[in-house]
C-alpha atoms as a PDB file:
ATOM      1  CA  UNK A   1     -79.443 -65.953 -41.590  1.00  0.00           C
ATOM      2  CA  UNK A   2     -78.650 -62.342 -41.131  1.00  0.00           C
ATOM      3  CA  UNK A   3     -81.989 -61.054 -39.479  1.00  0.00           C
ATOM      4  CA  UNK A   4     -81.548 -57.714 -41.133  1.00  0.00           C
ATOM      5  CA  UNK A   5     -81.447 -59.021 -44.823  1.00  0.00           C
ATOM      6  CA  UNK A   6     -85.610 -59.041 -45.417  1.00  0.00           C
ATOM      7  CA  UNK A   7     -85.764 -55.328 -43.914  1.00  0.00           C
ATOM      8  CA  UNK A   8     -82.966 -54.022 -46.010  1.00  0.00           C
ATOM      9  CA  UNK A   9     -84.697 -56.327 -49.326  1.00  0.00           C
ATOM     10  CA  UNK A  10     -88.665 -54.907 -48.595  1.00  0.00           C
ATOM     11  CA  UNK A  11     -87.763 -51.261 -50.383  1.00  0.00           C
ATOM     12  CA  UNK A  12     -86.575 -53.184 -53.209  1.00  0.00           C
ATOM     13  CA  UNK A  13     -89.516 -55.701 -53.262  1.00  0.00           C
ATOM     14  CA  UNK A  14     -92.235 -53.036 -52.919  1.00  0.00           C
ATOM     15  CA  UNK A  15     -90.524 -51.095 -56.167  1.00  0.00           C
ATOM     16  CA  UNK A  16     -90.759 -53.833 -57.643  1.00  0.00           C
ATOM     17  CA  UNK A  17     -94.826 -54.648 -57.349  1.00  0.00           C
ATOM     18  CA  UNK A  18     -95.756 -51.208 -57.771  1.00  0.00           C
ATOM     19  CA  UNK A  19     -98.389 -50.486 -60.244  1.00  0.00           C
ATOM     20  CA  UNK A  20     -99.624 -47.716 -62.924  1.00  0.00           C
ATOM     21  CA  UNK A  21    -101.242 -45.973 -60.218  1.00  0.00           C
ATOM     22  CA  UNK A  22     -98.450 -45.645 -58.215  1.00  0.00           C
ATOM     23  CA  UNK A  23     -96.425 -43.478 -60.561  1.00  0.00           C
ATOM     24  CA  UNK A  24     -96.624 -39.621 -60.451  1.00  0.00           C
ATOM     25  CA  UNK A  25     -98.628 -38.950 -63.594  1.00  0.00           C
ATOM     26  CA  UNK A  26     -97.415 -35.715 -65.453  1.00  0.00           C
ATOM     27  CA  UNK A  27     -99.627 -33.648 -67.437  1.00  0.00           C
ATOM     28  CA  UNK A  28     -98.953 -33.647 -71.069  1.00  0.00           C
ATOM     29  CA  UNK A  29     -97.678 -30.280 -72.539  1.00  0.00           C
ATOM     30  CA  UNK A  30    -100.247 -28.776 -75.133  1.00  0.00           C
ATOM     31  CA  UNK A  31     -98.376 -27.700 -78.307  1.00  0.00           C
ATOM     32  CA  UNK A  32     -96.997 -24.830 -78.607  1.00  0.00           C
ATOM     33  CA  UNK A  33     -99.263 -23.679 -81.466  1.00  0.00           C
ATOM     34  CA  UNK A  34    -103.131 -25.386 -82.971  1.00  0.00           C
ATOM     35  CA  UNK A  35    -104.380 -25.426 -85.747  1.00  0.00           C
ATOM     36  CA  UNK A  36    -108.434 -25.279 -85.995  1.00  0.00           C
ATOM     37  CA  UNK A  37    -111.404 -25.534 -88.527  1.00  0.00           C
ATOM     38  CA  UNK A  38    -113.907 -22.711 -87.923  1.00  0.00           C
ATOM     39  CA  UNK A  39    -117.492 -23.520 -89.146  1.00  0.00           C
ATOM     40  CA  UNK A  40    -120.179 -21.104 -89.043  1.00  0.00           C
ATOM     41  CA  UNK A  41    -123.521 -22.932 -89.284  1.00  0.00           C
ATOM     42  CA  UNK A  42    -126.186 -20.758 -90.488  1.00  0.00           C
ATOM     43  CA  UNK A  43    -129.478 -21.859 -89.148  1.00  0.00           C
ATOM     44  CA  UNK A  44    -131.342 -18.941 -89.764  1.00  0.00           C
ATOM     45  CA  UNK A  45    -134.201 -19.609 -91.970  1.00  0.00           C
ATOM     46  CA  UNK A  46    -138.485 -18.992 -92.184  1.00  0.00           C
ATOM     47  CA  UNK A  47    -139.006 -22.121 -90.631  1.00  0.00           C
ATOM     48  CA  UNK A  48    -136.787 -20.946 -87.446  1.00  0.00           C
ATOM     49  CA  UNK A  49    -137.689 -17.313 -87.802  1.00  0.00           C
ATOM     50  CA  UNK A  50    -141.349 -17.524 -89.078  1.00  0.00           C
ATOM     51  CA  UNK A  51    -142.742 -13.815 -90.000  1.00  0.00           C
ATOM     52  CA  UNK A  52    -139.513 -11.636 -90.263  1.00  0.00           C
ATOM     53  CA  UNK A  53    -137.596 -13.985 -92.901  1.00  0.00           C
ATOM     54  CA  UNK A  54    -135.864 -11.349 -95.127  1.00  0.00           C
ATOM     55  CA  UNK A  55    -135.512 -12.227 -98.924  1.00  0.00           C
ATOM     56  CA  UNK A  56    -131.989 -12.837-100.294  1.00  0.00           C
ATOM     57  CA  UNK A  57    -130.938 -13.615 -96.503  1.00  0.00           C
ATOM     58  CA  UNK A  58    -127.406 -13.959 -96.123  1.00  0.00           C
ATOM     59  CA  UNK A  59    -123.866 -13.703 -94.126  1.00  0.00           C
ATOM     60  CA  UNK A  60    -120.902 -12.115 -95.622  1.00  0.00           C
ATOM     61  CA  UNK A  61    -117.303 -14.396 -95.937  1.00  0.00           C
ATOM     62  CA  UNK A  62    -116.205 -14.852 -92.267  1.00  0.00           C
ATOM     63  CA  UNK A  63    -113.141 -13.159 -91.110  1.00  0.00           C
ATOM     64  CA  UNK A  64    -111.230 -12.970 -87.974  1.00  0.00           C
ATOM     65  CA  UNK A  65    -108.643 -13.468 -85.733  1.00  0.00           C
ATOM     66  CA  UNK A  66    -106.764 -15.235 -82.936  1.00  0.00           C
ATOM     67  CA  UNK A  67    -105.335 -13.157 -79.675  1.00  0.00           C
ATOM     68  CA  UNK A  68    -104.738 -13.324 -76.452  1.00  0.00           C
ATOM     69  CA  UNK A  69    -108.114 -13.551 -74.226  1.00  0.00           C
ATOM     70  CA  UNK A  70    -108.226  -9.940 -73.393  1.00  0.00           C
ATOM     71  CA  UNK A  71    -106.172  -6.849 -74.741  1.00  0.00           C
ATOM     72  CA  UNK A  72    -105.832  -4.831 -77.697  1.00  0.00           C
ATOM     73  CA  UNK A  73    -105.846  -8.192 -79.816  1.00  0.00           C
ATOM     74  CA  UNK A  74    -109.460  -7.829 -79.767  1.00  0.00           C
ATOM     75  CA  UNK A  75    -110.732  -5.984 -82.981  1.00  0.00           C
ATOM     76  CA  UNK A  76    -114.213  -5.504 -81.374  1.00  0.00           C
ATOM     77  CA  UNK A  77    -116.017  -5.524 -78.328  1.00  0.00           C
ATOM     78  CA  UNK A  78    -119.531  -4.293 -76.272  1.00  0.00           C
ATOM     79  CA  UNK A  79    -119.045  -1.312 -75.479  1.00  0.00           C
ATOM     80  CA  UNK A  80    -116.522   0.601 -77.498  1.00  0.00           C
ATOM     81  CA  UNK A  81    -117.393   2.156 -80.955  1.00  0.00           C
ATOM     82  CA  UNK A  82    -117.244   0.410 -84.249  1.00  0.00           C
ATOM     83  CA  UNK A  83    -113.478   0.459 -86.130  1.00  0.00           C
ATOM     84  CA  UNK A  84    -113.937   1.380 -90.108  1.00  0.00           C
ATOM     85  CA  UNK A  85    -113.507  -2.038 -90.649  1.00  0.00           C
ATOM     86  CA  UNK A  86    -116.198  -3.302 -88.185  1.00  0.00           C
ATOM     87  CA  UNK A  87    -118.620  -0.630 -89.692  1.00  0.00           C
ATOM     88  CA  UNK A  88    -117.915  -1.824 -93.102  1.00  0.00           C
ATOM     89  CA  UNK A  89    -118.242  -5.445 -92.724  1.00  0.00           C
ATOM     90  CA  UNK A  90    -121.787  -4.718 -90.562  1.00  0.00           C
ATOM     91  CA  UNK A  91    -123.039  -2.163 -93.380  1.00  0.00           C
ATOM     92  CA  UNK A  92    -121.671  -3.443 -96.446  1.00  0.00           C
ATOM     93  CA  UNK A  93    -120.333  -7.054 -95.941  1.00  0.00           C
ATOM     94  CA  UNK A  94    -116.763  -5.437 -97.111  1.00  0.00           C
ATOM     95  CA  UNK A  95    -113.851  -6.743 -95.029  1.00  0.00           C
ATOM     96  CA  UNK A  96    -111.346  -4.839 -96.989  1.00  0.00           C
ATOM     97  CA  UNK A  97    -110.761  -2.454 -94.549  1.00  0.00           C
ATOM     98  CA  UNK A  98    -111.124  -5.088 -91.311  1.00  0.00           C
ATOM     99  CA  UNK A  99    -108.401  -7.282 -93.201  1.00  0.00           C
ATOM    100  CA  UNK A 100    -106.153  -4.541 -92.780  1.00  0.00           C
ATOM    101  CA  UNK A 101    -106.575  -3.545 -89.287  1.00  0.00           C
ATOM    102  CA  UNK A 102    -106.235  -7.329 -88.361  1.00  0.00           C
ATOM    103  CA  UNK A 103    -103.256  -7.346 -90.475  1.00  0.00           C
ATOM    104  CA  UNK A 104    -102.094  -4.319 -88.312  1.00  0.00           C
ATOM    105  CA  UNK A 105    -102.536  -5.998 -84.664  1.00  0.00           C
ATOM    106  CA  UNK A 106    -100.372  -9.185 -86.185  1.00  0.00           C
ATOM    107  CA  UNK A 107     -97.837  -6.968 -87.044  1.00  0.00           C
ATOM    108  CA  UNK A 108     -97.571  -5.073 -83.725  1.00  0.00           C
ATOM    109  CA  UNK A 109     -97.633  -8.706 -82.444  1.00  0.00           C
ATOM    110  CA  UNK A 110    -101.337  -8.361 -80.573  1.00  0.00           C
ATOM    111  CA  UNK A 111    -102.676 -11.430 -83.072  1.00  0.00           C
ATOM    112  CA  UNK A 112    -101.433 -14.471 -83.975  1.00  0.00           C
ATOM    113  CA  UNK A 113    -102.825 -15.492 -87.453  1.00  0.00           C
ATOM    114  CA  UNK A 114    -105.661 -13.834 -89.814  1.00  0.00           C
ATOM    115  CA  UNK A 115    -109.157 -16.256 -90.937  1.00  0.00           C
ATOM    116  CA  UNK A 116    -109.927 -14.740 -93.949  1.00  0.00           C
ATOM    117  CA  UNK A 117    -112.728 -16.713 -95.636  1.00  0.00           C
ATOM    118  CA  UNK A 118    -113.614 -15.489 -99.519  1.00  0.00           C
ATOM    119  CA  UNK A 119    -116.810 -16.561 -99.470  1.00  0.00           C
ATOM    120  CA  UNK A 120    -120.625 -15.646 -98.370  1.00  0.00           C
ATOM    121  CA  UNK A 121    -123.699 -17.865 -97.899  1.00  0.00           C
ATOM    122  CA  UNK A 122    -127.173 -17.882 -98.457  1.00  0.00           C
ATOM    123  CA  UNK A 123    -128.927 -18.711 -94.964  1.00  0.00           C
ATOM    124  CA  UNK A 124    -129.373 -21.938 -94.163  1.00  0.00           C
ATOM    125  CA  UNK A 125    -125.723 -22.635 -94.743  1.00  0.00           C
ATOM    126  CA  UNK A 126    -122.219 -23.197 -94.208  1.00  0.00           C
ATOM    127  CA  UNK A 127    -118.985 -20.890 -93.813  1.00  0.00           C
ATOM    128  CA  UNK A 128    -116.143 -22.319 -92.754  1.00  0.00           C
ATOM    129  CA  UNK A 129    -112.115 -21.781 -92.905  1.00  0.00           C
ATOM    130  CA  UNK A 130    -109.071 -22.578 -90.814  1.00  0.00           C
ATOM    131  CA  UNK A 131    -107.272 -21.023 -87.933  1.00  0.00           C
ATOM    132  CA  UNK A 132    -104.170 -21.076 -85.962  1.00  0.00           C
ATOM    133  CA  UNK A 133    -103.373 -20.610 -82.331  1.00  0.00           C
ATOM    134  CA  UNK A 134    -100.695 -20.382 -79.837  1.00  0.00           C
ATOM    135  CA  UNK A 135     -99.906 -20.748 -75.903  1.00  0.00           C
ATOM    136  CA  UNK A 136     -99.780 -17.149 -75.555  1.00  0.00           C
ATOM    137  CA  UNK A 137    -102.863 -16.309 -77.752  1.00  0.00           C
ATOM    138  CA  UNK A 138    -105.175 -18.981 -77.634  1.00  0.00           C
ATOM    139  CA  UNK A 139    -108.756 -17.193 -78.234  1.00  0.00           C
ATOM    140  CA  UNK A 140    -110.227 -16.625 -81.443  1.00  0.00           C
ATOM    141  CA  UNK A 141    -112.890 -14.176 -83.052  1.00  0.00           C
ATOM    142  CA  UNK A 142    -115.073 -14.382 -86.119  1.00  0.00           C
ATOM    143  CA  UNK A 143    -117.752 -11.938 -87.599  1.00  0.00           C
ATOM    144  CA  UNK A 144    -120.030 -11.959 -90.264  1.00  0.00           C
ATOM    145  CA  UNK A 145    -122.300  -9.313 -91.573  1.00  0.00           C
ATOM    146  CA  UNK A 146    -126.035 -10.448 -91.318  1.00  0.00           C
ATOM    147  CA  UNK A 147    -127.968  -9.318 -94.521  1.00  0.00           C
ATOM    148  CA  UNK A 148    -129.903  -7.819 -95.450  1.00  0.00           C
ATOM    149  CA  UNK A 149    -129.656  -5.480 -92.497  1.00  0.00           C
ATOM    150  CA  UNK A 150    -128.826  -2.089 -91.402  1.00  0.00           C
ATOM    151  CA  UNK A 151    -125.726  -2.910 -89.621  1.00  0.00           C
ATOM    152  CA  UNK A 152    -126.285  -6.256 -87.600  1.00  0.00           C
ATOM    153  CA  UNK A 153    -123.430  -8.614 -87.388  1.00  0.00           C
ATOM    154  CA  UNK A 154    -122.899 -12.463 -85.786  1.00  0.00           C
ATOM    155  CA  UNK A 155    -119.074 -13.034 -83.932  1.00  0.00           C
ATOM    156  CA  UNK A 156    -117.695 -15.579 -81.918  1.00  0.00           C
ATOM    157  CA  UNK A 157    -115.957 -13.292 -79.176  1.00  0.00           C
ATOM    158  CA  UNK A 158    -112.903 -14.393 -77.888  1.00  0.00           C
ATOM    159  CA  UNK A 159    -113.707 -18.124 -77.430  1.00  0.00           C
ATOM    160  CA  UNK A 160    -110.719 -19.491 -75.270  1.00  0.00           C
ATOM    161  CA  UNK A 161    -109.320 -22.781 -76.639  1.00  0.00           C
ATOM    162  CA  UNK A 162    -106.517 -23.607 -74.001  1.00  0.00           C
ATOM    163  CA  UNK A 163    -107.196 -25.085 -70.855  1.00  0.00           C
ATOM    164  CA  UNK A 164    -104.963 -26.959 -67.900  1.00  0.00           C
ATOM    165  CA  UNK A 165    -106.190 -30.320 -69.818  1.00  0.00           C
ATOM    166  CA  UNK A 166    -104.759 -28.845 -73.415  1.00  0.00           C
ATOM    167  CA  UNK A 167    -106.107 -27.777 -76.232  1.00  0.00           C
ATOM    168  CA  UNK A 168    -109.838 -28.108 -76.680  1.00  0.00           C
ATOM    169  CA  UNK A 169    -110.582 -30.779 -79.031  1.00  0.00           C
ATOM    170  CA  UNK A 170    -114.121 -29.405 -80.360  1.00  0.00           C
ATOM    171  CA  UNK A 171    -116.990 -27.124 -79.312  1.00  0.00           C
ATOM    172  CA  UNK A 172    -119.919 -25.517 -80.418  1.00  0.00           C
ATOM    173  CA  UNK A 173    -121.222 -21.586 -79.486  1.00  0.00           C
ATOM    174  CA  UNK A 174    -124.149 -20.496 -80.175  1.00  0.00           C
ATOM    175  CA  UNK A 175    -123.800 -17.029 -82.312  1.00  0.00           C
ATOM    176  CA  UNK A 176    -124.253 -14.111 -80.553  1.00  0.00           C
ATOM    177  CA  UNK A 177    -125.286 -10.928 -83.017  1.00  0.00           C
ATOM    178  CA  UNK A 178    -124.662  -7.021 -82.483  1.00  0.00           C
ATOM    179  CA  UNK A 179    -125.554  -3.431 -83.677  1.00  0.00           C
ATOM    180  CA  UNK A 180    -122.515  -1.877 -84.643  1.00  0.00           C
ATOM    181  CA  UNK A 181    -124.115   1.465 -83.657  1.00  0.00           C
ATOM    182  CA  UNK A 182    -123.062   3.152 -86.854  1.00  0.00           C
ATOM    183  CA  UNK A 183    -126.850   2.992 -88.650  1.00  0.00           C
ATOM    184  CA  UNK A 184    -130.828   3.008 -86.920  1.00  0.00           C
ATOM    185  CA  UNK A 185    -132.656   0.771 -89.253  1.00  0.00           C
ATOM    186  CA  UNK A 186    -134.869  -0.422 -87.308  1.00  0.00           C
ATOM    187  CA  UNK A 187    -135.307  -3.596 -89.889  1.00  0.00           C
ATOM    188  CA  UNK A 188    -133.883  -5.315 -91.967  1.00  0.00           C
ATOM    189  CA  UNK A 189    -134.449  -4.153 -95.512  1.00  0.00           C
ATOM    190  CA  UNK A 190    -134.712  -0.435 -93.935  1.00  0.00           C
ATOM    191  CA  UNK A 191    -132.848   2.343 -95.532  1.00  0.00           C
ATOM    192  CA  UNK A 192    -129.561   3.838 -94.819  1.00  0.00           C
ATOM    193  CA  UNK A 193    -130.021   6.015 -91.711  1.00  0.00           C
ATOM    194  CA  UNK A 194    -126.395   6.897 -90.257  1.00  0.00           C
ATOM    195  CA  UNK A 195    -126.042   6.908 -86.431  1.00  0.00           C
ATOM    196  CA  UNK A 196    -124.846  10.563 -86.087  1.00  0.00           C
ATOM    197  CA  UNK A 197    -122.690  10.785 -84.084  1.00  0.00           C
ATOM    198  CA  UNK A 198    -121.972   6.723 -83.595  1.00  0.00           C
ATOM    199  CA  UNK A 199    -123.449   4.422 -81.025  1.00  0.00           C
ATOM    200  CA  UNK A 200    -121.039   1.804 -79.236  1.00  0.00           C
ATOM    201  CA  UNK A 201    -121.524  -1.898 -80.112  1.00  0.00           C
ATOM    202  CA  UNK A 202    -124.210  -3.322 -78.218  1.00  0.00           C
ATOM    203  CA  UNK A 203    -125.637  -7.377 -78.310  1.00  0.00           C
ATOM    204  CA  UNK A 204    -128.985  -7.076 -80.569  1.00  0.00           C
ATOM    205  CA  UNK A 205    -131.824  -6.794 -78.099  1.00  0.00           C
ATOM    206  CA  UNK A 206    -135.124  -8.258 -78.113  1.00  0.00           C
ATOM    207  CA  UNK A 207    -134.162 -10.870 -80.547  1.00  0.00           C
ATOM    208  CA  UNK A 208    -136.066 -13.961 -81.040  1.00  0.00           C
ATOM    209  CA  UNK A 209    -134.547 -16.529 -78.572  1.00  0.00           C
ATOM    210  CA  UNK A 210    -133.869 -19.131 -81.633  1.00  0.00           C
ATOM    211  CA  UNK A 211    -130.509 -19.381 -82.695  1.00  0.00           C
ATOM    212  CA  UNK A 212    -129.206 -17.391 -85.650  1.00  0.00           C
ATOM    213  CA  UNK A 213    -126.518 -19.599 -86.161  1.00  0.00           C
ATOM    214  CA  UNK A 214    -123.467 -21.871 -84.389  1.00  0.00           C
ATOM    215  CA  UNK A 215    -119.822 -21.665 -84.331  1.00  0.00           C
ATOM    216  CA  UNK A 216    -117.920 -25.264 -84.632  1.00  0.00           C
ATOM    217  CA  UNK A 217    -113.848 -25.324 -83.773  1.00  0.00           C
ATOM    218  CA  UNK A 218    -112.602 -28.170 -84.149  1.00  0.00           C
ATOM    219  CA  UNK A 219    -108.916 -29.025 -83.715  1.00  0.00           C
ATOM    220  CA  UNK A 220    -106.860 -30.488 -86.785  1.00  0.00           C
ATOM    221  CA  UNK A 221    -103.373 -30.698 -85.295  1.00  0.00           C
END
């Protein structure tokens, strides 16, 4: 027997008992675009908030975006000043003039899709609406105007959804709540008292360490 058959067989035989783990595993490519259900759950109540309770509490219908994780895609931020559509959804829970400005940054191509929800809740409650992202701008951002209140607002600020493992499947934020710096009520059933001139948007200090509120996303496809 030719003494060099085995050697010239053993490549063929070890191919042959090689297992799962053996094989170069390659990561599976997210989707080029996701679709995702955006709850706000309003938790804000007498029970969590004992002694500052305002009657008729409320948030306005949620609206939003998603953009890219940083850039001009971002409709607010800590910081800057308060667009016409910011202050009017903080003031007035009016997002007339937000819709449009959104509507502007998708057309320039700095967002990807508008959440526009049509309706507001009495707090405890639920908001909620649907969302779509791409590869290229897989955050999102949602406000809603806190009421009664001078100009306080709740947002989920540019929550990245896209990591090296995919798209995120769920996840829950805690709300985080700002002054839009366009009115100094110092309370919430205090009258109008314009910021002249305006303040930038600043997180809500002092606040009661009890959550306000959560943001679910969940992906749908």
């Amino acid at each position: 027997m030719n003494r060099l058959l085995p050697l010239l067989l053993l490549p063929t035989l070890l191919a042959c008992h090689r297992t799962a783990t053996d094989v170069d595993w390659v990561r599976p490519q997210p989707s080029a675009t996701a679709l995702y259900r955006v709850t706000f759950e309003a938790t804000w109540s007498a029970a969590t908030h004992p002694g500052d309770y305002p009657v008729g509490a409320h948030f306005s219908p949620l609206i939003g975006a998603s953009h890219a994780a940083s850039g001009p895609g971002r409709f607010f931020q800590v910081g800057n000043l308060a667009s016409p559509g910011i202050k009017n959804m903080a003031e007035l829970g009016s997002n007339a003039a937000l819709r449009a400005e959104i509507n502007a940054l998708i057309s320039q191509g700095h967002a990807f899709r508008l959440l526009d929800g049509r309706t507001a809740v009495s707090s405890p409650g639920v908001l909620t609406d649907t969302v779509r992202l791409r590869l290229d701008q897989p955050a999102v951002s949602v406000v809603t105007m806190i009421a009664p209140s001078p100009d306080w607002f709740a947002a989920l600020d540019s929550e990245v959804l896209l990591s090296a493992d995919g798209w995120a499947s769920t996840r829950r934020v805690a709300a985080r709540f700002y002054d839009a710096g366009t009115d100094s009520g110092p309370t919430y059933t205090a009258s109008d008292q314009p910021t002249t001139p305006a303040a930038p948007i600043q997180l809500m200090p002092g606040w009661s360490p009890a959550p306000y509120g959560y943001f679910v996303l969940e992906l749908l496809k």
